[in-house]
PDB file of N, CA and C in Angstrom:
ATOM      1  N   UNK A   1      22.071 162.118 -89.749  1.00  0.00           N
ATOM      2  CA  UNK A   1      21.955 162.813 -88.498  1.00  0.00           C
ATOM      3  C   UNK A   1      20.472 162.963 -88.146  1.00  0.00           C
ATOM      4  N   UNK A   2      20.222 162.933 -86.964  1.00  0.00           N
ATOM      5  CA  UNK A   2      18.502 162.932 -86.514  1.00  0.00           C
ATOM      6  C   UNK A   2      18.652 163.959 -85.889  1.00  0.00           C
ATOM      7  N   UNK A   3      17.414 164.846 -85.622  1.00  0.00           N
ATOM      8  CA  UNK A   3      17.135 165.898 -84.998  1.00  0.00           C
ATOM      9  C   UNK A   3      15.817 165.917 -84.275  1.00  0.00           C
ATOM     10  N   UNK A   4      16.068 166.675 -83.492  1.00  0.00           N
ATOM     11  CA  UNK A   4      14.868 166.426 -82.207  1.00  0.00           C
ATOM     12  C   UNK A   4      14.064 167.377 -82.225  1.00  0.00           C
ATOM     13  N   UNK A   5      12.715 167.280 -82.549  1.00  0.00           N
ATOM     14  CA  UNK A   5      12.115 168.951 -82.118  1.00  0.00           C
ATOM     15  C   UNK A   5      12.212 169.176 -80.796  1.00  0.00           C
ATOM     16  N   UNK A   6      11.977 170.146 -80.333  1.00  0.00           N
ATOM     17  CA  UNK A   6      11.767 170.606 -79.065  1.00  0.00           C
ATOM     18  C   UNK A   6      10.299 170.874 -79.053  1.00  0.00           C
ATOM     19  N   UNK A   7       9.263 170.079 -77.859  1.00  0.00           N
ATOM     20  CA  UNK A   7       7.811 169.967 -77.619  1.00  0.00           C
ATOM     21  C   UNK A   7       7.467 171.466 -77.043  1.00  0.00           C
ATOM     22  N   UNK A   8       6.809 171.638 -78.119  1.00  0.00           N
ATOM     23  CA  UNK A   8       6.128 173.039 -77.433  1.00  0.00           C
ATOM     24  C   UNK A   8       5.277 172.621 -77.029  1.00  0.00           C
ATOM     25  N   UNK A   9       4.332 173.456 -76.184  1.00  0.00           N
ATOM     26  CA  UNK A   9       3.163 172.790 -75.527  1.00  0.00           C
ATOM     27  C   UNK A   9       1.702 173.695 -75.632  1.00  0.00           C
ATOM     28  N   UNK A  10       0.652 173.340 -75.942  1.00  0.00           N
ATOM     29  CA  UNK A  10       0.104 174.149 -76.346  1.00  0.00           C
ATOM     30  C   UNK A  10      -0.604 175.154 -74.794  1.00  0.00           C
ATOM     31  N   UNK A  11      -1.597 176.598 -75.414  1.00  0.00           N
ATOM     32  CA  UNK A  11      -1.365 177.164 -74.076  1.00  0.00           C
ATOM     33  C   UNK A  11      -2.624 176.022 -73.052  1.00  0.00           C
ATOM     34  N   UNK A  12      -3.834 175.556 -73.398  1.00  0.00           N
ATOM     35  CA  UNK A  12      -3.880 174.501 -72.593  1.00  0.00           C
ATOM     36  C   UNK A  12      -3.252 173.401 -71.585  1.00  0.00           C
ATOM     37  N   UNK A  13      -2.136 172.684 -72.446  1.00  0.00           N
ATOM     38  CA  UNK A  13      -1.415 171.678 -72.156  1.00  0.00           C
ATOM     39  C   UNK A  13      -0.640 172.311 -70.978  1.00  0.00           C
ATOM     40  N   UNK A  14       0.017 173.864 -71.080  1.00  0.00           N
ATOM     41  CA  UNK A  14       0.953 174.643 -70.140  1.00  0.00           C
ATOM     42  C   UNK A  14      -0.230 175.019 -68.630  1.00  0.00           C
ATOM     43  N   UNK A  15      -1.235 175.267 -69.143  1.00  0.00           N
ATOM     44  CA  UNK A  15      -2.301 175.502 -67.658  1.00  0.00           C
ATOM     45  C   UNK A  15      -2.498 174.313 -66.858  1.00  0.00           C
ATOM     46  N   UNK A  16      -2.165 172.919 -67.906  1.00  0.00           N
ATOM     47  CA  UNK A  16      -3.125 171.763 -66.926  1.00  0.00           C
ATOM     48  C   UNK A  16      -1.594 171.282 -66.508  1.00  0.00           C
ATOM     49  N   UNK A  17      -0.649 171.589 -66.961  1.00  0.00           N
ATOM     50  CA  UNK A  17       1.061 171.582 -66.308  1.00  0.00           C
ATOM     51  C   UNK A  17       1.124 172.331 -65.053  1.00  0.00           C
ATOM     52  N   UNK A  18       1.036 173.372 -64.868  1.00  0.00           N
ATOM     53  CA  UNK A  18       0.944 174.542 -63.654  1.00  0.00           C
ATOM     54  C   UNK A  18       0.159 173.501 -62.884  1.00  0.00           C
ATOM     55  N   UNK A  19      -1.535 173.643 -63.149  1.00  0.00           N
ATOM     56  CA  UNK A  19      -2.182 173.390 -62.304  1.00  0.00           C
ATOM     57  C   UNK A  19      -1.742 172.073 -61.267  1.00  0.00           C
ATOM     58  N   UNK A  20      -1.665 170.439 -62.303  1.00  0.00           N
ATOM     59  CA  UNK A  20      -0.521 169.752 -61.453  1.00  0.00           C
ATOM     60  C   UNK A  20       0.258 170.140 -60.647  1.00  0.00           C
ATOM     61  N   UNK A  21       1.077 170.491 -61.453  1.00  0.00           N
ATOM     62  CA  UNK A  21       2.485 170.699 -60.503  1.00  0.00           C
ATOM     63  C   UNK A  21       2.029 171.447 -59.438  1.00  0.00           C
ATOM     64  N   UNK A  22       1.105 172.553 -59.102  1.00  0.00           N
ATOM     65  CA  UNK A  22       0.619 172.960 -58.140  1.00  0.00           C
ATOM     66  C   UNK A  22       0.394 172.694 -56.836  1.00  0.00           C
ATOM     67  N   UNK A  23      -0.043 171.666 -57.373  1.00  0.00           N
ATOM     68  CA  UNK A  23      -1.029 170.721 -56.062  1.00  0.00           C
ATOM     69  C   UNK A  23      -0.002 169.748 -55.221  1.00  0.00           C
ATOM     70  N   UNK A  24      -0.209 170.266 -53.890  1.00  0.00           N
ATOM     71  CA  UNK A  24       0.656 170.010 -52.818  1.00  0.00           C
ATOM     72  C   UNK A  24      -0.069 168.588 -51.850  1.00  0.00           C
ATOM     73  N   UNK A  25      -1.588 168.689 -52.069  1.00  0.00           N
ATOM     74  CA  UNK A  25      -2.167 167.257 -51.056  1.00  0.00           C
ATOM     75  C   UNK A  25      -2.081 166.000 -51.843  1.00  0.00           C
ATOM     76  N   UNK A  26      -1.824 166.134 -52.767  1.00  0.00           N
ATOM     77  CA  UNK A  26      -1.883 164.265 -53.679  1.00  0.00           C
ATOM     78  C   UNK A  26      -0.502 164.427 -54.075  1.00  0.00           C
ATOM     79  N   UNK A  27      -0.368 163.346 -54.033  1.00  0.00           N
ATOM     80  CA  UNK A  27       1.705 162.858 -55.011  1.00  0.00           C
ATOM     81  C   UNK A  27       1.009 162.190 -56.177  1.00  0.00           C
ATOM     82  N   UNK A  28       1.564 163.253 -57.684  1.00  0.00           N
ATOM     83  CA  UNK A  28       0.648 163.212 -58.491  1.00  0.00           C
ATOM     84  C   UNK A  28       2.363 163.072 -59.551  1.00  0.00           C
ATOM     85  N   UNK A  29       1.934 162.068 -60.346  1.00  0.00           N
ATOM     86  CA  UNK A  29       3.392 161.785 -61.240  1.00  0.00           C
ATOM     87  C   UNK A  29       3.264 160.681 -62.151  1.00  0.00           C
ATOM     88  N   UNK A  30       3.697 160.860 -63.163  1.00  0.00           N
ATOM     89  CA  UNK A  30       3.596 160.103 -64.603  1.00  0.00           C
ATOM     90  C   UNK A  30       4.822 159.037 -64.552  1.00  0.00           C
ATOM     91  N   UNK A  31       4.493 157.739 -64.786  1.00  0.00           N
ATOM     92  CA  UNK A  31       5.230 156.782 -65.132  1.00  0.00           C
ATOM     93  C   UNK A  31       5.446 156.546 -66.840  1.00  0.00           C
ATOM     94  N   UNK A  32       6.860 156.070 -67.416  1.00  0.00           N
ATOM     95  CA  UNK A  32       6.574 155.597 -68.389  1.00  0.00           C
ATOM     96  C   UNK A  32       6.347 154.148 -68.592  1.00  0.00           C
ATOM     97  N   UNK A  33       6.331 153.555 -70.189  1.00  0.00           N
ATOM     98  CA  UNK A  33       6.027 152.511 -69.926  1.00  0.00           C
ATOM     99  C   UNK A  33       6.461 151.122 -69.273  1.00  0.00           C
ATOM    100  N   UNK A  34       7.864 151.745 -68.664  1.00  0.00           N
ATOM    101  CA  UNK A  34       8.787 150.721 -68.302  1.00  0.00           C
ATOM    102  C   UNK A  34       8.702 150.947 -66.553  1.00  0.00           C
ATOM    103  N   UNK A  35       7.752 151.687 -66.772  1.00  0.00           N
ATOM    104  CA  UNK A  35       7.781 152.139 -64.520  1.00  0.00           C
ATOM    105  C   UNK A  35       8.774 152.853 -64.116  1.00  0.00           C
ATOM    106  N   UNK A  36       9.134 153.396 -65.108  1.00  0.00           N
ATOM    107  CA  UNK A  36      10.218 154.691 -64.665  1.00  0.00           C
ATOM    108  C   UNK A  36       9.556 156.399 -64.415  1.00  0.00           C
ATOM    109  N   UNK A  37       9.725 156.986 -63.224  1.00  0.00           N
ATOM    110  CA  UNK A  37       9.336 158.371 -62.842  1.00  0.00           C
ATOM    111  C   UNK A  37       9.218 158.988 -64.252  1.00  0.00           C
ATOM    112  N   UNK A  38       8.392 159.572 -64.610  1.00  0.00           N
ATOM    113  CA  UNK A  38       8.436 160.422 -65.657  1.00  0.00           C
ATOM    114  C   UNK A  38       8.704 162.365 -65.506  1.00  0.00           C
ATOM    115  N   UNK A  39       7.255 161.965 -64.250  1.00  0.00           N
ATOM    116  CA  UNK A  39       6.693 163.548 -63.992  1.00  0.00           C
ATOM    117  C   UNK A  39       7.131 163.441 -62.033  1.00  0.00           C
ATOM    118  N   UNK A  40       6.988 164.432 -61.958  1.00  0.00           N
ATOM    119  CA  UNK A  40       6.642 164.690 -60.290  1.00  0.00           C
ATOM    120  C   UNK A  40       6.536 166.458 -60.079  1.00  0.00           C
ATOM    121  N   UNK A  41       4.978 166.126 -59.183  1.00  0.00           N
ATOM    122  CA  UNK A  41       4.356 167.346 -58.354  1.00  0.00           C
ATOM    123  C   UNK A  41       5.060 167.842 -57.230  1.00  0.00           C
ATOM    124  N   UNK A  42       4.677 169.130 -56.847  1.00  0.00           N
ATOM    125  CA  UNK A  42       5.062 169.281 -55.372  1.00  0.00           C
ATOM    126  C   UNK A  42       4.183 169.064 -54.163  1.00  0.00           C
ATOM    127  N   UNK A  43       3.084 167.917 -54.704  1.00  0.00           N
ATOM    128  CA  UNK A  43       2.563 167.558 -53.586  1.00  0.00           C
ATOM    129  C   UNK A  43       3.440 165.995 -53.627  1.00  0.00           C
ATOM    130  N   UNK A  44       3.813 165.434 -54.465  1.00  0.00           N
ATOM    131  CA  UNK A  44       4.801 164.433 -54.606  1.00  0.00           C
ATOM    132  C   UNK A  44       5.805 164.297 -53.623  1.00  0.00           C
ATOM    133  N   UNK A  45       6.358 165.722 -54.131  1.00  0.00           N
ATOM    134  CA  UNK A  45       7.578 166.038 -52.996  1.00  0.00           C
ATOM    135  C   UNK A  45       7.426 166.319 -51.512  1.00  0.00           C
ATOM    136  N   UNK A  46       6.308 166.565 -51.677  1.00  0.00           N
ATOM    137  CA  UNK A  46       6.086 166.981 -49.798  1.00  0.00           C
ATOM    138  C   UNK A  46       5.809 165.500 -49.317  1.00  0.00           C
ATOM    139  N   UNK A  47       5.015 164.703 -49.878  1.00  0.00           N
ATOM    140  CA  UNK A  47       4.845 163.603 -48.982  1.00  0.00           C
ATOM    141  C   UNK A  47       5.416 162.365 -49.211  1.00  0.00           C
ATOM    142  N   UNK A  48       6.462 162.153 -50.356  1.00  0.00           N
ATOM    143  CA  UNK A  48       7.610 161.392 -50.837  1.00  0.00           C
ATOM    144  C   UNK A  48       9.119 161.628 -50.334  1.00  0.00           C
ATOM    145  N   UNK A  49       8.972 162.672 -49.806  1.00  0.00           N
ATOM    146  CA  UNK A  49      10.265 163.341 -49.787  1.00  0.00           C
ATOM    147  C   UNK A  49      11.300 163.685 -50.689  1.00  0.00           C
ATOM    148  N   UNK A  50      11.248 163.211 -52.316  1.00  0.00           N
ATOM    149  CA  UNK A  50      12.229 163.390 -52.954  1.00  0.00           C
ATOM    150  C   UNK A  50      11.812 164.586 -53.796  1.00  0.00           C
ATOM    151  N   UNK A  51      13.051 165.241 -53.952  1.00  0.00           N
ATOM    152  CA  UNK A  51      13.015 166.292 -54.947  1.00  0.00           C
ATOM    153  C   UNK A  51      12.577 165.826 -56.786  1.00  0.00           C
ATOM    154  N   UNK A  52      12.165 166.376 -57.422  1.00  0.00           N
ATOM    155  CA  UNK A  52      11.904 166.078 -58.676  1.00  0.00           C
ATOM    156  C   UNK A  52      13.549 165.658 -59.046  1.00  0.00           C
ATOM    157  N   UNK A  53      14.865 165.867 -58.998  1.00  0.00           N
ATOM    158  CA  UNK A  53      15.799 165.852 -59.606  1.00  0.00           C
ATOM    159  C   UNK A  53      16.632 164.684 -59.086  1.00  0.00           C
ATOM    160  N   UNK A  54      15.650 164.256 -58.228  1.00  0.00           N
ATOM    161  CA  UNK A  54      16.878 162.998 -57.189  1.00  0.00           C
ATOM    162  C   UNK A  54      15.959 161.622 -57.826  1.00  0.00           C
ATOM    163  N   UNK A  55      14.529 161.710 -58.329  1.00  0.00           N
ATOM    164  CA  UNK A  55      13.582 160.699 -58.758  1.00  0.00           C
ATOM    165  C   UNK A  55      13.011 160.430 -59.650  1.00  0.00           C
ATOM    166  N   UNK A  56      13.227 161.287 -60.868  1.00  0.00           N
ATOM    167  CA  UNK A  56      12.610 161.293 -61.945  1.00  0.00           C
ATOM    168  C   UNK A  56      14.003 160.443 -62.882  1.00  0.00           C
ATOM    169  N   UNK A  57      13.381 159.282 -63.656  1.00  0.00           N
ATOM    170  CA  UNK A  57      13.878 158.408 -64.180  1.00  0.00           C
ATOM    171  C   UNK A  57      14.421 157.496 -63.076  1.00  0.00           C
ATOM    172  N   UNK A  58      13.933 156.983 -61.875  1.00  0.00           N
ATOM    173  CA  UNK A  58      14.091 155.785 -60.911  1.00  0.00           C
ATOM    174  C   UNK A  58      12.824 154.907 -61.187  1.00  0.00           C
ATOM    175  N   UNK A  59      12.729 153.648 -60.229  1.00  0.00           N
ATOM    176  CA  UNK A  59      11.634 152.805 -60.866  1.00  0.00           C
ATOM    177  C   UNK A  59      10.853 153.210 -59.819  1.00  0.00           C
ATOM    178  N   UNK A  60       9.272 153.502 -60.511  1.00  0.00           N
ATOM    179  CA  UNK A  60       8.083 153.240 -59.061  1.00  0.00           C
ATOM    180  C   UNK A  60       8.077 152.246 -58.028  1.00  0.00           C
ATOM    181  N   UNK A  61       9.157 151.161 -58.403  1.00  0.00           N
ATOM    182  CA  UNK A  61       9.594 150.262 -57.151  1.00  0.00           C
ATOM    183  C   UNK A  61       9.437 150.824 -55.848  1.00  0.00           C
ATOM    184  N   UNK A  62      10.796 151.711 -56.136  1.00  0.00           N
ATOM    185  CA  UNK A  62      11.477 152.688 -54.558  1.00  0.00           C
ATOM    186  C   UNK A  62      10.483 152.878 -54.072  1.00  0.00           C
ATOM    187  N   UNK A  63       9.435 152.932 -53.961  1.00  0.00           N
ATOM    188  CA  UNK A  63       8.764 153.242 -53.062  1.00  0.00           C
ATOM    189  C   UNK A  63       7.356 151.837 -52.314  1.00  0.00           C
ATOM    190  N   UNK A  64       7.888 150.678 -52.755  1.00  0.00           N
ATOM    191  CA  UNK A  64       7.349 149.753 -51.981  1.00  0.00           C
ATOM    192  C   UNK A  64       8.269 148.910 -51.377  1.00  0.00           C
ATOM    193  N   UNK A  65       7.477 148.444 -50.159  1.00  0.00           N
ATOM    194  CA  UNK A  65       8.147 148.249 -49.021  1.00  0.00           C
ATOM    195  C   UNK A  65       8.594 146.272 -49.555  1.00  0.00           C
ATOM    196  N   UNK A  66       9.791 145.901 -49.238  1.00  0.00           N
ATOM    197  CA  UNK A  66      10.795 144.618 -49.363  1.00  0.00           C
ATOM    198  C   UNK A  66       9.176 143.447 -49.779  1.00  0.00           C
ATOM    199  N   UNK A  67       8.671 143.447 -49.186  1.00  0.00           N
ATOM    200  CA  UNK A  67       6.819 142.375 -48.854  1.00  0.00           C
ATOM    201  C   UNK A  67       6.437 142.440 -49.939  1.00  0.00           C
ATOM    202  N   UNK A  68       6.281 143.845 -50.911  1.00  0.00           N
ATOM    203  CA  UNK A  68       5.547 144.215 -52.250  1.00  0.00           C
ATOM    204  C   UNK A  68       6.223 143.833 -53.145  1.00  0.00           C
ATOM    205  N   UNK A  69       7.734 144.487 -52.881  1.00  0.00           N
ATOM    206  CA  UNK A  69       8.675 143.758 -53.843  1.00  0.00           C
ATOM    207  C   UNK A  69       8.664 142.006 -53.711  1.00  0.00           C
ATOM    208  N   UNK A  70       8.754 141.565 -53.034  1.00  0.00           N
ATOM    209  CA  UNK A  70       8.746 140.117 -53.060  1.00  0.00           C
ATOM    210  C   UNK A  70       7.537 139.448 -53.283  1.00  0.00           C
ATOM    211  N   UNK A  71       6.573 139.739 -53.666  1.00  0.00           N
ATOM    212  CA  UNK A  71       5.442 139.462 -54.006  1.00  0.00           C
ATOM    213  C   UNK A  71       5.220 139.383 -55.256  1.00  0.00           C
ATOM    214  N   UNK A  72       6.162 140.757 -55.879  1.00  0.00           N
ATOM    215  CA  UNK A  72       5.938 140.906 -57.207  1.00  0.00           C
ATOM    216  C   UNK A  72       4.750 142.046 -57.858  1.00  0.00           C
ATOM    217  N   UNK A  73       4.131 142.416 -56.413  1.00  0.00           N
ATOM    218  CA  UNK A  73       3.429 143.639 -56.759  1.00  0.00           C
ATOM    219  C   UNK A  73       4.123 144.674 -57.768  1.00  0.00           C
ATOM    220  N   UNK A  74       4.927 145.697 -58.044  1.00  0.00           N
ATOM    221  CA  UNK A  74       5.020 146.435 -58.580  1.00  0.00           C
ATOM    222  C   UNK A  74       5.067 145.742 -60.245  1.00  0.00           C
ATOM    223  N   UNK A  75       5.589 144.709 -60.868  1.00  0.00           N
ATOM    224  CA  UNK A  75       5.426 144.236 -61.654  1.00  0.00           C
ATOM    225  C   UNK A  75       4.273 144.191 -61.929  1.00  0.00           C
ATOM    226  N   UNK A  76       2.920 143.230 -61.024  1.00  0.00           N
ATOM    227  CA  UNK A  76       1.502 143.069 -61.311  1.00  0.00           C
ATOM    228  C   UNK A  76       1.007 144.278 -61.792  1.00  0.00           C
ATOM    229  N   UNK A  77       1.142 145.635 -60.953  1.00  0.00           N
ATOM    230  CA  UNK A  77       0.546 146.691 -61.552  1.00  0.00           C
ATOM    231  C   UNK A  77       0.861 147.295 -63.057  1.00  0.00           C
ATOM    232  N   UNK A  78       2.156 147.325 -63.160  1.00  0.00           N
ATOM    233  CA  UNK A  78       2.694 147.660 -64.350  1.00  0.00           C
ATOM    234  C   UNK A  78       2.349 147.085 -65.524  1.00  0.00           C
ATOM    235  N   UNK A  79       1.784 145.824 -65.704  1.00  0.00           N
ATOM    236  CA  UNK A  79       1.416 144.948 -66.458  1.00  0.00           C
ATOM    237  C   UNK A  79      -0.265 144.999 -66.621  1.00  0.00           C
ATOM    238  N   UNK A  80      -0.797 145.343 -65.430  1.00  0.00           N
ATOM    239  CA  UNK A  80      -2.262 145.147 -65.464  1.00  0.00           C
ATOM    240  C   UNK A  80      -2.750 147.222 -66.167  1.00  0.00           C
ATOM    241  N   UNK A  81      -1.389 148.429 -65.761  1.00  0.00           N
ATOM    242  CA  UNK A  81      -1.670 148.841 -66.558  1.00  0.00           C
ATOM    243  C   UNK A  81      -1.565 149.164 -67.900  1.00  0.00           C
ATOM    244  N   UNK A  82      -0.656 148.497 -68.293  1.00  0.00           N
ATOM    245  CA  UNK A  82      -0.621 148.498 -69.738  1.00  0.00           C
ATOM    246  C   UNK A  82      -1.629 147.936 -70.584  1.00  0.00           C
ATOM    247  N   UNK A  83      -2.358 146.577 -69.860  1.00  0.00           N
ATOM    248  CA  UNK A  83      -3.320 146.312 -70.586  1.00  0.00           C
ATOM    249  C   UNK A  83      -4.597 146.597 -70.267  1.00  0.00           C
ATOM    250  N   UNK A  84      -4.985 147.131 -69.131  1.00  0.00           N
ATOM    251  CA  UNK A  84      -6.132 148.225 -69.187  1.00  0.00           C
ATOM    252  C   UNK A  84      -6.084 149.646 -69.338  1.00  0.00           C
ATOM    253  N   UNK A  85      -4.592 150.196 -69.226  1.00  0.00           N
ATOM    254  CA  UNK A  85      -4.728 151.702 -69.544  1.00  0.00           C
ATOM    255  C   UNK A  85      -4.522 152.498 -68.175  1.00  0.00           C
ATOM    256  N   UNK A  86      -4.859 152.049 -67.357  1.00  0.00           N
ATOM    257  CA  UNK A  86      -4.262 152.198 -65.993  1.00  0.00           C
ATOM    258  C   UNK A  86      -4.000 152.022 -64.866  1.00  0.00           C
ATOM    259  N   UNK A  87      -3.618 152.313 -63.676  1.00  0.00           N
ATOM    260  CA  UNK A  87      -4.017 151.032 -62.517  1.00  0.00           C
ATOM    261  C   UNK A  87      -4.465 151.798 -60.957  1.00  0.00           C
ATOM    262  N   UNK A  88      -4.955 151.768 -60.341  1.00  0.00           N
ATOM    263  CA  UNK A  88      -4.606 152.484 -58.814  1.00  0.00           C
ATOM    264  C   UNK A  88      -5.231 151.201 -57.984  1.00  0.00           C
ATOM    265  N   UNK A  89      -4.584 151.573 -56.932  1.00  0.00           N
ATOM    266  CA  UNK A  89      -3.770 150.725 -55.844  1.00  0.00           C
ATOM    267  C   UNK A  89      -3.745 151.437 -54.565  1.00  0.00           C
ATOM    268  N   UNK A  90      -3.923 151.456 -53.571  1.00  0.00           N
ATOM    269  CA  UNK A  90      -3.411 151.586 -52.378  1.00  0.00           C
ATOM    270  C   UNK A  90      -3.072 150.762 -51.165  1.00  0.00           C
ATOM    271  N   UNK A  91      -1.906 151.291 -50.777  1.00  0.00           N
ATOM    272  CA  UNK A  91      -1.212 150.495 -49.974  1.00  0.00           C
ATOM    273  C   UNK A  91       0.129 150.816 -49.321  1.00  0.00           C
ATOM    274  N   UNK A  92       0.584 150.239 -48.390  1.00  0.00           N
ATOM    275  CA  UNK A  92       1.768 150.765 -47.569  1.00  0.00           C
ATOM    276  C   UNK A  92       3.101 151.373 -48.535  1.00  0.00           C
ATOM    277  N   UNK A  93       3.786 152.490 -48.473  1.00  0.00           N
ATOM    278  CA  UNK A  93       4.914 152.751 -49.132  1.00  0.00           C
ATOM    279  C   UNK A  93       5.785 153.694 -48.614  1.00  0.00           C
ATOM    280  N   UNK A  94       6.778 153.589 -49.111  1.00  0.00           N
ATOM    281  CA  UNK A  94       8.191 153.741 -48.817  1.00  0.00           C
ATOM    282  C   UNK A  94       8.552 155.197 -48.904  1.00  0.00           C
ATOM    283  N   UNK A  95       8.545 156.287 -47.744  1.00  0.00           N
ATOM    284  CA  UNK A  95       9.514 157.266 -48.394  1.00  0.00           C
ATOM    285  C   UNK A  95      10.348 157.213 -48.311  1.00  0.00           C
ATOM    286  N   UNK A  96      11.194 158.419 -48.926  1.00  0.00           N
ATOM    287  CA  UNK A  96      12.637 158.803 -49.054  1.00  0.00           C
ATOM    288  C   UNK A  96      13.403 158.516 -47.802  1.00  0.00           C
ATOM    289  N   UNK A  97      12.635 158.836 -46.368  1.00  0.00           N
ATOM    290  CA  UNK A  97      13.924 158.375 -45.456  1.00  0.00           C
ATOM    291  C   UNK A  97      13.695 157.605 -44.954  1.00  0.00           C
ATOM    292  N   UNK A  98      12.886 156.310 -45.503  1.00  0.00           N
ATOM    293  CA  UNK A  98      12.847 155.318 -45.128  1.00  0.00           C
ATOM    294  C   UNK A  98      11.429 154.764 -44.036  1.00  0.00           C
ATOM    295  N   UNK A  99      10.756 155.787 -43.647  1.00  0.00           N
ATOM    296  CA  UNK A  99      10.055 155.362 -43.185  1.00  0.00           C
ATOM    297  C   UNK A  99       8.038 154.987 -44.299  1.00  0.00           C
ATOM    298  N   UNK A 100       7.412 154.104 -43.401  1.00  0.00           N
ATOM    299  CA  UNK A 100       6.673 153.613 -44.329  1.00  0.00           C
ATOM    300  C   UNK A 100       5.484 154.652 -43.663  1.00  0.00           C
ATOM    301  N   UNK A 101       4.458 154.746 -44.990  1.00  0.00           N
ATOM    302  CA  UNK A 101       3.105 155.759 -44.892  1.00  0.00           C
ATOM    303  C   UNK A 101       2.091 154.396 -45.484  1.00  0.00           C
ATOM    304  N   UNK A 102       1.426 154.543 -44.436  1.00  0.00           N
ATOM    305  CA  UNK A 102      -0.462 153.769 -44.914  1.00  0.00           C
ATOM    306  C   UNK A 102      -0.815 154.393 -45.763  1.00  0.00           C
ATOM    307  N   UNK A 103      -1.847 153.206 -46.505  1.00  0.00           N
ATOM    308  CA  UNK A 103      -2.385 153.916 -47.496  1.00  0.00           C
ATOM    309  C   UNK A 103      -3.246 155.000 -47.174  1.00  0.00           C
ATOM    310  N   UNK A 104      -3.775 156.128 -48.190  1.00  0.00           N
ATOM    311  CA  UNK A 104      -4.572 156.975 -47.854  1.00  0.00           C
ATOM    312  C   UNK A 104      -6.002 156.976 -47.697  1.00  0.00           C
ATOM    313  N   UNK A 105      -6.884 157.115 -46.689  1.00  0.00           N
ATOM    314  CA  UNK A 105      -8.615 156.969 -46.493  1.00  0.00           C
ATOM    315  C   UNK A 105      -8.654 158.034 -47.914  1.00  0.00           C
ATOM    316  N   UNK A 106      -9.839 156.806 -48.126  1.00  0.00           N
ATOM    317  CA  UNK A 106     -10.629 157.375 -49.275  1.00  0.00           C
ATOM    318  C   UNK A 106     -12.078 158.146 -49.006  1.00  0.00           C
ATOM    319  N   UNK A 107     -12.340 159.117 -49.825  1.00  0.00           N
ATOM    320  CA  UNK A 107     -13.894 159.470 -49.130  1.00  0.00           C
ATOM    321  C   UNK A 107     -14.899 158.815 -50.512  1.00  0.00           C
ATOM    322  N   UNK A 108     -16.347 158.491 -49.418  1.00  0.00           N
ATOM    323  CA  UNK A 108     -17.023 157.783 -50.772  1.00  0.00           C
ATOM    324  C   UNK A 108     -17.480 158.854 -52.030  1.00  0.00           C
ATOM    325  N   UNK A 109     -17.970 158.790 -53.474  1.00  0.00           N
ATOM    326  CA  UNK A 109     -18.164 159.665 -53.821  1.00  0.00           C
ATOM    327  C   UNK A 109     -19.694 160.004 -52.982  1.00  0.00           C
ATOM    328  N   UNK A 110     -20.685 161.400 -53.289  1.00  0.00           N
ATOM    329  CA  UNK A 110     -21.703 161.549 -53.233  1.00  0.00           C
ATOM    330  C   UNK A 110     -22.295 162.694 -54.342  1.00  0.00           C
TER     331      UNK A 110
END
């Protein structure tokens, strides 16, 4: 028989949890290694439209538009982060009711 601990978290790990989940202007969310939802924010949810409970364990696919998928983009990224560790990207995507959002202006650093 196997047994599972249950992850406590230390009180750090629980502040930089809050603080995420907090934040309402970025859609901020953990993939695993297979491109499946891991995590999701409630800035996620405000500008994704999906609730944490309708998207967590779906593929980061859902949210590129038929062009990306047929390209093979979401694959490219998934692959380019595994072997550098991570990836960002911007570009057109898909919410929940279907309509598409531009990518987001970036500001330069200074």
């Amino acid at each position: 028989m196997t047994y599972k601990t249950p992850f406590v978290a230390t009180p750090t790990e629980e502040r930089f949890r809050l603080l995420v989940e907090g934040i309402q202007d970025y859609a901020i969310f953990l993939l695993d290694r297979s491109g499946h939802i891991a995590s999701w924010n409630a800035g996620a949810r405000r500008i994704k439209g999906y609730e944490a409970g309708e998207i967590i364990g779906k593929h980061f696919s859902t949210f590129y538009p038929q062009k990306a998928m047929d390209e093979g983009l979401p694959a490219f990224e998934l692959k380019e982060a595994a072997r550098v560790g991570r990836f960002e990207n911007e570009g057109w995507r898909v919410r929940k009711d279907g309509r598409t959002s531009p990518p987001s202006p970036r500001s330069p650093a200074t």
